[in-house]
PDB file of N, CA and C in Angstrom:
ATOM      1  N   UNK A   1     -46.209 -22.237  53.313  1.00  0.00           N
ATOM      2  CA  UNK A   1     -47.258 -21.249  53.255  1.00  0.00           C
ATOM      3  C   UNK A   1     -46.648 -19.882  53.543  1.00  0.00           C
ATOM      4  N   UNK A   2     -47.095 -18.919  53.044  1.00  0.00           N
ATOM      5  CA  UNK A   2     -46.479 -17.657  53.090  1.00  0.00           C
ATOM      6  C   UNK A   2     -47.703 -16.960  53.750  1.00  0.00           C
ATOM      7  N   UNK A   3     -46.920 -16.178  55.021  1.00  0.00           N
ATOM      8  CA  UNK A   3     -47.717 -15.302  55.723  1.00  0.00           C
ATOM      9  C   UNK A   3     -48.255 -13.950  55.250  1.00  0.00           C
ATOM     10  N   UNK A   4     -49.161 -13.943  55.399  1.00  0.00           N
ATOM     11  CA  UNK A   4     -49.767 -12.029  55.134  1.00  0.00           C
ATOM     12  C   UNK A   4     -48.242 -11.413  55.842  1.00  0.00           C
ATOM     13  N   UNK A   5     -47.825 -11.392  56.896  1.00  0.00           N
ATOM     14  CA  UNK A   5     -46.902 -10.560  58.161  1.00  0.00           C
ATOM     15  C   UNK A   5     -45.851 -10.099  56.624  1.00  0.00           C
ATOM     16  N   UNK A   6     -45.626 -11.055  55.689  1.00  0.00           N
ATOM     17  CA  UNK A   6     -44.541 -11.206  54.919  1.00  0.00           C
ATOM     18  C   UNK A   6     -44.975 -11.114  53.726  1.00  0.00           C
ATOM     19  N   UNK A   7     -46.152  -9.796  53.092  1.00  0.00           N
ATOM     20  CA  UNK A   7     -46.290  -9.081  52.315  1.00  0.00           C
ATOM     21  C   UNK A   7     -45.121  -8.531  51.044  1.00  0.00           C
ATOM     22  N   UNK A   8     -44.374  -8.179  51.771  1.00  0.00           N
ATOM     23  CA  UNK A   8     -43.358  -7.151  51.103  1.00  0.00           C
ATOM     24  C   UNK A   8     -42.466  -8.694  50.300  1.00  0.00           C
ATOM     25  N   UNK A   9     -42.334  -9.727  50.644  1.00  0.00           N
ATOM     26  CA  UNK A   9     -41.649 -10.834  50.408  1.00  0.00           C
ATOM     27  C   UNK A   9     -42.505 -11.564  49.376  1.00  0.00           C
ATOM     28  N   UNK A  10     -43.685 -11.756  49.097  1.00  0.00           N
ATOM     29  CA  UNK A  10     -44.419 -12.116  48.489  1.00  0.00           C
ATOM     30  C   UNK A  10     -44.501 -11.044  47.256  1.00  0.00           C
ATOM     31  N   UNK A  11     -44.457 -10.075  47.534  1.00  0.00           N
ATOM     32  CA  UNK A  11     -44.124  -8.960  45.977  1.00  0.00           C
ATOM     33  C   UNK A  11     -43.170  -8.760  45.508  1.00  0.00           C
ATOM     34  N   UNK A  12     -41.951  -9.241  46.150  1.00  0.00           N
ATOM     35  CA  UNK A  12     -40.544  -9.143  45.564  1.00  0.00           C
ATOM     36  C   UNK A  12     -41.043 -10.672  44.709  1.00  0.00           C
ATOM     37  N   UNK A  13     -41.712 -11.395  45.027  1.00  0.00           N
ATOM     38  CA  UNK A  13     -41.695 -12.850  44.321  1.00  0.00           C
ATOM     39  C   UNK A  13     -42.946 -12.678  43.075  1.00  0.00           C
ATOM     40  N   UNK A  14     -43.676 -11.795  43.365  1.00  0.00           N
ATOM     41  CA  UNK A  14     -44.861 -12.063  41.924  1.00  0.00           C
ATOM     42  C   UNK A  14     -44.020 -10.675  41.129  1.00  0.00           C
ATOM     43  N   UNK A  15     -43.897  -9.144  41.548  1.00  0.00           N
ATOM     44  CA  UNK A  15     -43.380  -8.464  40.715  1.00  0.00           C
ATOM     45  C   UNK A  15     -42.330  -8.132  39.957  1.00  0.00           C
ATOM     46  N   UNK A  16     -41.658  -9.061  40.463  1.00  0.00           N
ATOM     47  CA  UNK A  16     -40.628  -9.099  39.368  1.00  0.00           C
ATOM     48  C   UNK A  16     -40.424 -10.113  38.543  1.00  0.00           C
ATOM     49  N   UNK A  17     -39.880  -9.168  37.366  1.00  0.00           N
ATOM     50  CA  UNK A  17     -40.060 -10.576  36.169  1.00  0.00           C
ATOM     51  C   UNK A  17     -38.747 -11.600  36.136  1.00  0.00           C
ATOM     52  N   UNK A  18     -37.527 -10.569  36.594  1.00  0.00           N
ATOM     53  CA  UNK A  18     -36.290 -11.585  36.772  1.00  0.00           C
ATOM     54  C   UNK A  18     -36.467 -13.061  37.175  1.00  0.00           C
ATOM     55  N   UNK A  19     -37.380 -12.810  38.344  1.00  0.00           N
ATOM     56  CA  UNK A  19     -37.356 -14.264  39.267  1.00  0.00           C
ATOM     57  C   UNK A  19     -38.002 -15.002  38.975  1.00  0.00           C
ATOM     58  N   UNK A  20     -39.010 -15.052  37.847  1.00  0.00           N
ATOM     59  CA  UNK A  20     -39.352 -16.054  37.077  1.00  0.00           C
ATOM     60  C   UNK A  20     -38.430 -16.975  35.570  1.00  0.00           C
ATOM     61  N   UNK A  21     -37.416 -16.170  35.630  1.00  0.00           N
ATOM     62  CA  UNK A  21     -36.594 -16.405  34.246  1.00  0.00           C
ATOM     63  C   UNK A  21     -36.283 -17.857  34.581  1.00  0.00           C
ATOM     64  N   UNK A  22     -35.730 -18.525  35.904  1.00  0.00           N
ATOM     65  CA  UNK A  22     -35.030 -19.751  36.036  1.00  0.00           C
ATOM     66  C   UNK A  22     -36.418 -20.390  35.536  1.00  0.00           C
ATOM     67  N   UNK A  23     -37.781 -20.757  36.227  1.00  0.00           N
ATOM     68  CA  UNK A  23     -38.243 -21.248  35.760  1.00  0.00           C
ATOM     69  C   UNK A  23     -39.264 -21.447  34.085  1.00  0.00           C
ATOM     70  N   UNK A  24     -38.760 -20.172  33.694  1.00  0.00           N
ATOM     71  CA  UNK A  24     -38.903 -20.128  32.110  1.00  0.00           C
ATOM     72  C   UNK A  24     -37.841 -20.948  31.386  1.00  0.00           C
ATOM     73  N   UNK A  25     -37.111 -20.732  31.769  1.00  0.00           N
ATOM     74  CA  UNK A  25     -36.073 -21.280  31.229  1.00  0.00           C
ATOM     75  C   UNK A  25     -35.502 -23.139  31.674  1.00  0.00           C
ATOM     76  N   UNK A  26     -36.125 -23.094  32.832  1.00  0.00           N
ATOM     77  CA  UNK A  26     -36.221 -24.867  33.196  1.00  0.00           C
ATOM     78  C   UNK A  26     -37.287 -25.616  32.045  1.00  0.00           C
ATOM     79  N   UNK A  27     -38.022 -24.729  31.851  1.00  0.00           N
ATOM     80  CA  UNK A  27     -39.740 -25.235  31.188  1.00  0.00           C
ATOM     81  C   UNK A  27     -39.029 -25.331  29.904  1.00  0.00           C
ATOM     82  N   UNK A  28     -38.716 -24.816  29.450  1.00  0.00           N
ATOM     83  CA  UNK A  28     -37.953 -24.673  27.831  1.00  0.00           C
ATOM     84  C   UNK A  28     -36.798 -25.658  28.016  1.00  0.00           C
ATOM     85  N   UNK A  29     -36.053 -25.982  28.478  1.00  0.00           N
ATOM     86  CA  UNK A  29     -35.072 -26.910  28.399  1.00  0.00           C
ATOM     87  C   UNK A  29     -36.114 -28.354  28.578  1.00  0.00           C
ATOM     88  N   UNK A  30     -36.779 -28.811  29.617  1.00  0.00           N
ATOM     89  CA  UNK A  30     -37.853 -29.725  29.533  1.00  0.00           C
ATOM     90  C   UNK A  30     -39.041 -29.894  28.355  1.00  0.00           C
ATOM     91  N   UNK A  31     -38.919 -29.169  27.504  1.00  0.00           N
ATOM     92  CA  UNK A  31     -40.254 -29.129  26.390  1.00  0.00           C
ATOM     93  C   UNK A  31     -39.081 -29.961  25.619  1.00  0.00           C
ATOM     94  N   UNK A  32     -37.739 -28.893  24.849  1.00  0.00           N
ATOM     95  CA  UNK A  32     -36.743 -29.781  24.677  1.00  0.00           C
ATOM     96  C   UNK A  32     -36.526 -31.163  24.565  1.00  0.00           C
ATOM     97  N   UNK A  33     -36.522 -31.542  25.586  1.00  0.00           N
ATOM     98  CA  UNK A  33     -36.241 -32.619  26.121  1.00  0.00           C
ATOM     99  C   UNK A  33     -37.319 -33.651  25.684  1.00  0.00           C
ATOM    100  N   UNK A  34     -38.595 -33.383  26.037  1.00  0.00           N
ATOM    101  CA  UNK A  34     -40.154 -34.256  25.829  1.00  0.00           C
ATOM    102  C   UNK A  34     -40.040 -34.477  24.190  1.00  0.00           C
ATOM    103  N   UNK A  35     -39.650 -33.214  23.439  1.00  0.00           N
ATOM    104  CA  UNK A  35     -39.686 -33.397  21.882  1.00  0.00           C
ATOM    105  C   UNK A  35     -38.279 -34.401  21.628  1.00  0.00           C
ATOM    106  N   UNK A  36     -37.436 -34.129  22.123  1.00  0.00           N
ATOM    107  CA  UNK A  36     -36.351 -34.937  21.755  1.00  0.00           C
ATOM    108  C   UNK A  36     -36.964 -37.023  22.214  1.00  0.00           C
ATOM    109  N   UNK A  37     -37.816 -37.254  23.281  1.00  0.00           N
ATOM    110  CA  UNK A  37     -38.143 -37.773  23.883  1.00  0.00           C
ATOM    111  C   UNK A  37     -39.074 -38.540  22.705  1.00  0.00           C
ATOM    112  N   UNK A  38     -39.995 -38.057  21.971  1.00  0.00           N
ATOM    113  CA  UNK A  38     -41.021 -38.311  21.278  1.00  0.00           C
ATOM    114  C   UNK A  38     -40.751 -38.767  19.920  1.00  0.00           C
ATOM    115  N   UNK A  39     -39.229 -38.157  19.512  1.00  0.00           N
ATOM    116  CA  UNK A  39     -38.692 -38.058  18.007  1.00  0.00           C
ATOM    117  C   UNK A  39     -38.000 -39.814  18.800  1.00  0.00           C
ATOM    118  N   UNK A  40     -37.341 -40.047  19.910  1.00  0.00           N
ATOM    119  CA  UNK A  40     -36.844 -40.733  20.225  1.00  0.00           C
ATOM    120  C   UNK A  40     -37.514 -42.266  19.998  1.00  0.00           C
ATOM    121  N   UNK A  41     -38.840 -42.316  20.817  1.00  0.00           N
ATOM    122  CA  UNK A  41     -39.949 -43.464  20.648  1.00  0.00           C
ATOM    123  C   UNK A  41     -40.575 -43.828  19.357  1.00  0.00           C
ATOM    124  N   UNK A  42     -40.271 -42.736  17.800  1.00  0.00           N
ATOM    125  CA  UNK A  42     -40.753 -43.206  16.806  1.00  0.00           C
ATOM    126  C   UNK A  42     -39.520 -43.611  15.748  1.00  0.00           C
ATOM    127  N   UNK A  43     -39.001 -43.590  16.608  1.00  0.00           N
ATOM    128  CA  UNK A  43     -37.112 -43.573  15.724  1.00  0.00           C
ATOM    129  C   UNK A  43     -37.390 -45.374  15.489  1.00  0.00           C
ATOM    130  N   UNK A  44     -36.624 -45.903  14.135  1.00  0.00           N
ATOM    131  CA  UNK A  44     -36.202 -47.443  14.550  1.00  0.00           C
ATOM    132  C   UNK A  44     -35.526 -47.489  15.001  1.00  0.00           C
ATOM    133  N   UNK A  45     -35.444 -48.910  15.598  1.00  0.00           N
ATOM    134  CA  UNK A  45     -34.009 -49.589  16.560  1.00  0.00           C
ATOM    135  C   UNK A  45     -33.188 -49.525  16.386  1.00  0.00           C
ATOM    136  N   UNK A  46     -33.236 -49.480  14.973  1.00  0.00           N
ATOM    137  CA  UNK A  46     -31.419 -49.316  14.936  1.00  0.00           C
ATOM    138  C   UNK A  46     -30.569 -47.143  15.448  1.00  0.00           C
ATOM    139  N   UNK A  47     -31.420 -46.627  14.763  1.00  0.00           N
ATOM    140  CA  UNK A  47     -31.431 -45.363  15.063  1.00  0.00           C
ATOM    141  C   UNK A  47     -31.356 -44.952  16.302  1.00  0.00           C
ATOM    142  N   UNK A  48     -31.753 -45.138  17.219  1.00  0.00           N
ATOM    143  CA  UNK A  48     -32.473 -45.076  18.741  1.00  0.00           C
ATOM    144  C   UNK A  48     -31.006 -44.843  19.523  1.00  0.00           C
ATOM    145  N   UNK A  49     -29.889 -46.013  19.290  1.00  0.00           N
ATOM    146  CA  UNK A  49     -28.813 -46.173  19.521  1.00  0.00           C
ATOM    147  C   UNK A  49     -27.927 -45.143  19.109  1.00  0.00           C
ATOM    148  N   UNK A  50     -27.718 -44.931  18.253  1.00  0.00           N
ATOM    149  CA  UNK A  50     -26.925 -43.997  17.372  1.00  0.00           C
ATOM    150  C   UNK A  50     -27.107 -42.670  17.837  1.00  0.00           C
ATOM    151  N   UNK A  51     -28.124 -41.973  17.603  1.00  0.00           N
ATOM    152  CA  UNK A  51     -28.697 -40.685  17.242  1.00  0.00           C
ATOM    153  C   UNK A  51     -28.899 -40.462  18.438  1.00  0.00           C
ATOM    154  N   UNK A  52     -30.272 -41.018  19.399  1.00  0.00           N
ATOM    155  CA  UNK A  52     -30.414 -40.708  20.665  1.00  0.00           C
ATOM    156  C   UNK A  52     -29.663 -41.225  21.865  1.00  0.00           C
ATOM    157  N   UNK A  53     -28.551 -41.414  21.711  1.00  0.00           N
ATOM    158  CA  UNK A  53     -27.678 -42.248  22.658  1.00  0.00           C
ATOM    159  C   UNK A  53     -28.040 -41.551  24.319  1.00  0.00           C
ATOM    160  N   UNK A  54     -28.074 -40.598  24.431  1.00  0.00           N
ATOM    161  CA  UNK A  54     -28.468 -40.430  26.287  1.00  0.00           C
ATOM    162  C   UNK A  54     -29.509 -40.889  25.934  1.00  0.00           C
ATOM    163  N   UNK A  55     -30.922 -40.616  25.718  1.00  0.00           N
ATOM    164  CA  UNK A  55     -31.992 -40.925  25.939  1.00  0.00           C
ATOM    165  C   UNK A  55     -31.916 -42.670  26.036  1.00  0.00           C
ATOM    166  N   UNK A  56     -31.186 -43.288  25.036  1.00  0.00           N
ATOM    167  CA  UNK A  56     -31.296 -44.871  25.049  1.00  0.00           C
ATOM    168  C   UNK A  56     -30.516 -45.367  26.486  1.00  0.00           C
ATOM    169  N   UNK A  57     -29.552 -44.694  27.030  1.00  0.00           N
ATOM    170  CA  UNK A  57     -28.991 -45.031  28.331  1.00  0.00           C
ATOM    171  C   UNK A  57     -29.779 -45.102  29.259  1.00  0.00           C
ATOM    172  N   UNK A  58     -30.768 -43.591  29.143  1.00  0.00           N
ATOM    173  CA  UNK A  58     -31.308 -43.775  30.371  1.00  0.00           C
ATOM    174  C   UNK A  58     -32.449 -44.582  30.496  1.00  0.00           C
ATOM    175  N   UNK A  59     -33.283 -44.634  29.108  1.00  0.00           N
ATOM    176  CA  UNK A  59     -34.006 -46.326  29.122  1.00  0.00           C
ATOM    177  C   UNK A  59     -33.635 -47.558  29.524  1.00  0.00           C
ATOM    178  N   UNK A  60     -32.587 -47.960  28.985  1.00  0.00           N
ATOM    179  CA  UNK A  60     -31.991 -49.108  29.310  1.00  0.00           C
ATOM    180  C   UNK A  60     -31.185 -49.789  30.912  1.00  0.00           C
ATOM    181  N   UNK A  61     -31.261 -48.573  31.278  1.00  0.00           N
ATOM    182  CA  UNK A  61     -29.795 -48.242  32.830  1.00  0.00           C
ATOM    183  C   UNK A  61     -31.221 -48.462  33.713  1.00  0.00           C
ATOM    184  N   UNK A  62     -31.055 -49.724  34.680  1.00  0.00           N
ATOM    185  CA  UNK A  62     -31.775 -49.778  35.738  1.00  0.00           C
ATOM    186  C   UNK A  62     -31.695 -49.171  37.183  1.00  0.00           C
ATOM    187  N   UNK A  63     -30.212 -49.482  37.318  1.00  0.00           N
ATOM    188  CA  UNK A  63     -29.356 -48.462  38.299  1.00  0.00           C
ATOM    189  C   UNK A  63     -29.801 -46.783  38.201  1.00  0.00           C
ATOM    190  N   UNK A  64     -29.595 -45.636  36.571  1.00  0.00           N
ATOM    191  CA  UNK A  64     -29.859 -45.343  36.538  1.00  0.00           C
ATOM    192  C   UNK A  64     -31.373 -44.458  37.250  1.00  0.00           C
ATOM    193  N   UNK A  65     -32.211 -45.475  36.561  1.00  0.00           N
ATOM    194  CA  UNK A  65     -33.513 -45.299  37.113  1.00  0.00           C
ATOM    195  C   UNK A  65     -33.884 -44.991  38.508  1.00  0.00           C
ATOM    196  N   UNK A  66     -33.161 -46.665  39.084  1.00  0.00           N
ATOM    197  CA  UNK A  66     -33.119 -46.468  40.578  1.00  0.00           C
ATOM    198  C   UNK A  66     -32.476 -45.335  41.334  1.00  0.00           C
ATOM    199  N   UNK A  67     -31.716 -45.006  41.040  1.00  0.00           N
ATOM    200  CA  UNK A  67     -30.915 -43.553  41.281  1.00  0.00           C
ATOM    201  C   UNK A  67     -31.494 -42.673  41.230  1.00  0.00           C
ATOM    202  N   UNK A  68     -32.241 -42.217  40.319  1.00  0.00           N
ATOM    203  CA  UNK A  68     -33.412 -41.067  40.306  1.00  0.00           C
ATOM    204  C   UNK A  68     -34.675 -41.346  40.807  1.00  0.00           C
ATOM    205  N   UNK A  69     -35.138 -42.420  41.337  1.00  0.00           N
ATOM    206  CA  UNK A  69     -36.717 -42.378  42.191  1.00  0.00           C
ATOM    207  C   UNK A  69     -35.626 -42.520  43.218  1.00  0.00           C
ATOM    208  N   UNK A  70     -35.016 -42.669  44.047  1.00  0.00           N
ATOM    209  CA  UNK A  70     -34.048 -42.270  45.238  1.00  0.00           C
ATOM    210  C   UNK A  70     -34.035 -40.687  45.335  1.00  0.00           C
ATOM    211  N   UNK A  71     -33.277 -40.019  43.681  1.00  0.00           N
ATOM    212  CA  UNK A  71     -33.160 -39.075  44.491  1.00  0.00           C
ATOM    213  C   UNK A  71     -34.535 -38.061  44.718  1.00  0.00           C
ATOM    214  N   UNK A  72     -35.540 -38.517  43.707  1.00  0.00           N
ATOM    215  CA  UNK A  72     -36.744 -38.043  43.601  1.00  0.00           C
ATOM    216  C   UNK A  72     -37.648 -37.795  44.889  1.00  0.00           C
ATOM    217  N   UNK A  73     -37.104 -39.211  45.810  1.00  0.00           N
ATOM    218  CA  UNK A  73     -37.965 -39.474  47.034  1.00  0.00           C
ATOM    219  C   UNK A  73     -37.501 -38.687  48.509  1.00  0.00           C
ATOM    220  N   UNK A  74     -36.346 -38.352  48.155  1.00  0.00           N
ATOM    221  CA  UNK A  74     -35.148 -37.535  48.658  1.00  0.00           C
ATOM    222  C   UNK A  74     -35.797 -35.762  48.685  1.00  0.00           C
ATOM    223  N   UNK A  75     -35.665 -35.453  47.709  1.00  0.00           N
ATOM    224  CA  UNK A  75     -36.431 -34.323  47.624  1.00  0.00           C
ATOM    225  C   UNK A  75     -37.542 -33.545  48.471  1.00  0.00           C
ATOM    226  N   UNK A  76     -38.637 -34.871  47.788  1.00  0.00           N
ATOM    227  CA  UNK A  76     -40.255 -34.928  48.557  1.00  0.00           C
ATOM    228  C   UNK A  76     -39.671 -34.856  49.722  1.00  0.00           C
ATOM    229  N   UNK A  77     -39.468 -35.554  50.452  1.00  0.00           N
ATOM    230  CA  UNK A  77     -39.015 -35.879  51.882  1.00  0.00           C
ATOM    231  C   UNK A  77     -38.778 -34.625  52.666  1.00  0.00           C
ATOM    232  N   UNK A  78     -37.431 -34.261  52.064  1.00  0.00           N
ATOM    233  CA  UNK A  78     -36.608 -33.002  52.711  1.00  0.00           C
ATOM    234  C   UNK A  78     -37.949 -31.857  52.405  1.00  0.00           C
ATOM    235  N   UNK A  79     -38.436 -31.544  50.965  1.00  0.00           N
ATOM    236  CA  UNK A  79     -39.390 -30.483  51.029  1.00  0.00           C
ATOM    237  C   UNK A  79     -40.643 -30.808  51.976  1.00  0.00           C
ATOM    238  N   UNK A  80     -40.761 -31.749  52.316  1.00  0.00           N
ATOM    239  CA  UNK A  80     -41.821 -32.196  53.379  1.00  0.00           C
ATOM    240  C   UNK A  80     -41.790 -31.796  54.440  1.00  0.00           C
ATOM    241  N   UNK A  81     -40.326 -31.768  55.344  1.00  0.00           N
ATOM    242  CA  UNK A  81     -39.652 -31.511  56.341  1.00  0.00           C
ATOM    243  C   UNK A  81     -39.305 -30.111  56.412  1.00  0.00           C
ATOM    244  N   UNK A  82     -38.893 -29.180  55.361  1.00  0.00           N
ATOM    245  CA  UNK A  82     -38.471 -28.074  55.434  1.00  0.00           C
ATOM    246  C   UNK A  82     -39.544 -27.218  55.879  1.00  0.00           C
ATOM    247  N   UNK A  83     -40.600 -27.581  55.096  1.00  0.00           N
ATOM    248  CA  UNK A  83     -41.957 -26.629  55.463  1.00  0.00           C
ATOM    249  C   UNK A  83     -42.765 -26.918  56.405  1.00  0.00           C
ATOM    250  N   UNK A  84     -42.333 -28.553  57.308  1.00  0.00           N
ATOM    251  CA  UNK A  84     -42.791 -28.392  58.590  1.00  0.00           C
ATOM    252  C   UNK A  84     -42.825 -27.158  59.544  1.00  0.00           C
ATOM    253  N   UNK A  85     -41.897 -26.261  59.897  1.00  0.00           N
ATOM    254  CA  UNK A  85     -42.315 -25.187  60.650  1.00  0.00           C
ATOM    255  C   UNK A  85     -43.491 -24.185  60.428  1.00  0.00           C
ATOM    256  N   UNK A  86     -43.582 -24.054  58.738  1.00  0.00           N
ATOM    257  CA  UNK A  86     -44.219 -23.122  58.432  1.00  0.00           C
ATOM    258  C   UNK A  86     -45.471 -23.365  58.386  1.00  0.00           C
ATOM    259  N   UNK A  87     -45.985 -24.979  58.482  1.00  0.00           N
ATOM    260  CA  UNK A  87     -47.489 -25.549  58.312  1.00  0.00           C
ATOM    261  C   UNK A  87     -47.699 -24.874  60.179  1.00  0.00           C
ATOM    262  N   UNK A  88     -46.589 -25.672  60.665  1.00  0.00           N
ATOM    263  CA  UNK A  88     -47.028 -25.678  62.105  1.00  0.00           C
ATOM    264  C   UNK A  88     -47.451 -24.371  63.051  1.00  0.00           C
ATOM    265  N   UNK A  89     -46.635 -23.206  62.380  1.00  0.00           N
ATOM    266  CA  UNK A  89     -46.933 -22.011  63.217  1.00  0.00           C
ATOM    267  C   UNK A  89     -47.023 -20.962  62.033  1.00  0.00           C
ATOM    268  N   UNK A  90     -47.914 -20.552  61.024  1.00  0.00           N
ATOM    269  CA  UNK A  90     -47.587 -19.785  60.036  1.00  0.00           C
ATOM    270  C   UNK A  90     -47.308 -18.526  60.485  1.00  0.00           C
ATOM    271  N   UNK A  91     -47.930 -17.683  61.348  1.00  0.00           N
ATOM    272  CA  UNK A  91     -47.576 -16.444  61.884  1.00  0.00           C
ATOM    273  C   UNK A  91     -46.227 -16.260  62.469  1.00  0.00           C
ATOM    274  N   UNK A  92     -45.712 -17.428  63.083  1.00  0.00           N
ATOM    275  CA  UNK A  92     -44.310 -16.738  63.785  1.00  0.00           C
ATOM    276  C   UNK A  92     -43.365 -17.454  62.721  1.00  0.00           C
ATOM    277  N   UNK A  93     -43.805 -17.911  61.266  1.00  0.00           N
ATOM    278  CA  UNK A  93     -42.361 -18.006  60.140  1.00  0.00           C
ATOM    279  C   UNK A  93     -41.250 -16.962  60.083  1.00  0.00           C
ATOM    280  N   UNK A  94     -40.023 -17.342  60.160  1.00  0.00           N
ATOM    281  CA  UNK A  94     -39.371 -15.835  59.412  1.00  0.00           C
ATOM    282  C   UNK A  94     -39.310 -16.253  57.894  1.00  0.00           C
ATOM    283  N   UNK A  95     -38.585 -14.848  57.791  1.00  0.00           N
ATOM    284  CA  UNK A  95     -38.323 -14.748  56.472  1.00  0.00           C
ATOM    285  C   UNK A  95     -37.470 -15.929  55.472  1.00  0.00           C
ATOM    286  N   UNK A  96     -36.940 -15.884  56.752  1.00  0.00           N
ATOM    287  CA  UNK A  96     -35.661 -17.466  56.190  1.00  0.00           C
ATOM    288  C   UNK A  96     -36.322 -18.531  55.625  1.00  0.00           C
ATOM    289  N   UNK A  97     -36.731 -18.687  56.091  1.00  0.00           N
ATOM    290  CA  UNK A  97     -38.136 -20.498  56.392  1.00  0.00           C
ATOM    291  C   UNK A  97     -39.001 -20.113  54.894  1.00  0.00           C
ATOM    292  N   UNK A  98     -39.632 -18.379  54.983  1.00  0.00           N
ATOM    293  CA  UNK A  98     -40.489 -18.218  53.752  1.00  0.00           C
ATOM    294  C   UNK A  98     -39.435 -18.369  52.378  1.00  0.00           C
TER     295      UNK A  98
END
């Protein structure tokens, strides 16, 4: 949660347009990806292999999978934990924490 106290920090984050570019640019590599994803599921079998070879790995790879809801759960967790201070006392956050 971001404090009123930390105004000036909250407008460096909506007014500028720079600091939205990473996530313009995450969103566009992921659309990417969903279309490549979609061309992938109407492909035949035999194609699937060939053409979409990562996408067929990471279907097939159980390890894989398991590896990413690990590190997925990993994430949640730590972002769960990080913003413990800031749920707990929002007024005395610093800047660091925001």
């Amino acid at each position: 949660m971001i404090d009123t106290n930390n105004y000036f920090l909250l407008q460096a984050i909506i007014s500028k347009p720079w600091t939205k570019l990473g996530n313009v640019g995450l969103a566009g590599l992921l659309a990417c990806f969903y279309n490549r994803l979609l061309k992938f599921r109407e492909a035949p079998k035999e194609e699937k292999s060939n053409k979409y070879y990562v996408i067929d790995k990471f279907v097939k790879s159980h390890a894989l999978g398991s590896l990413l809801a690990l590190c997925a759960t990993a994430l949640i967790v730590t972002n769960l934990l990080i913003a413990w201070p800031a749920n707990c006392d929002p007024a005395g956050v610093s800047r660091t924490v925001n």
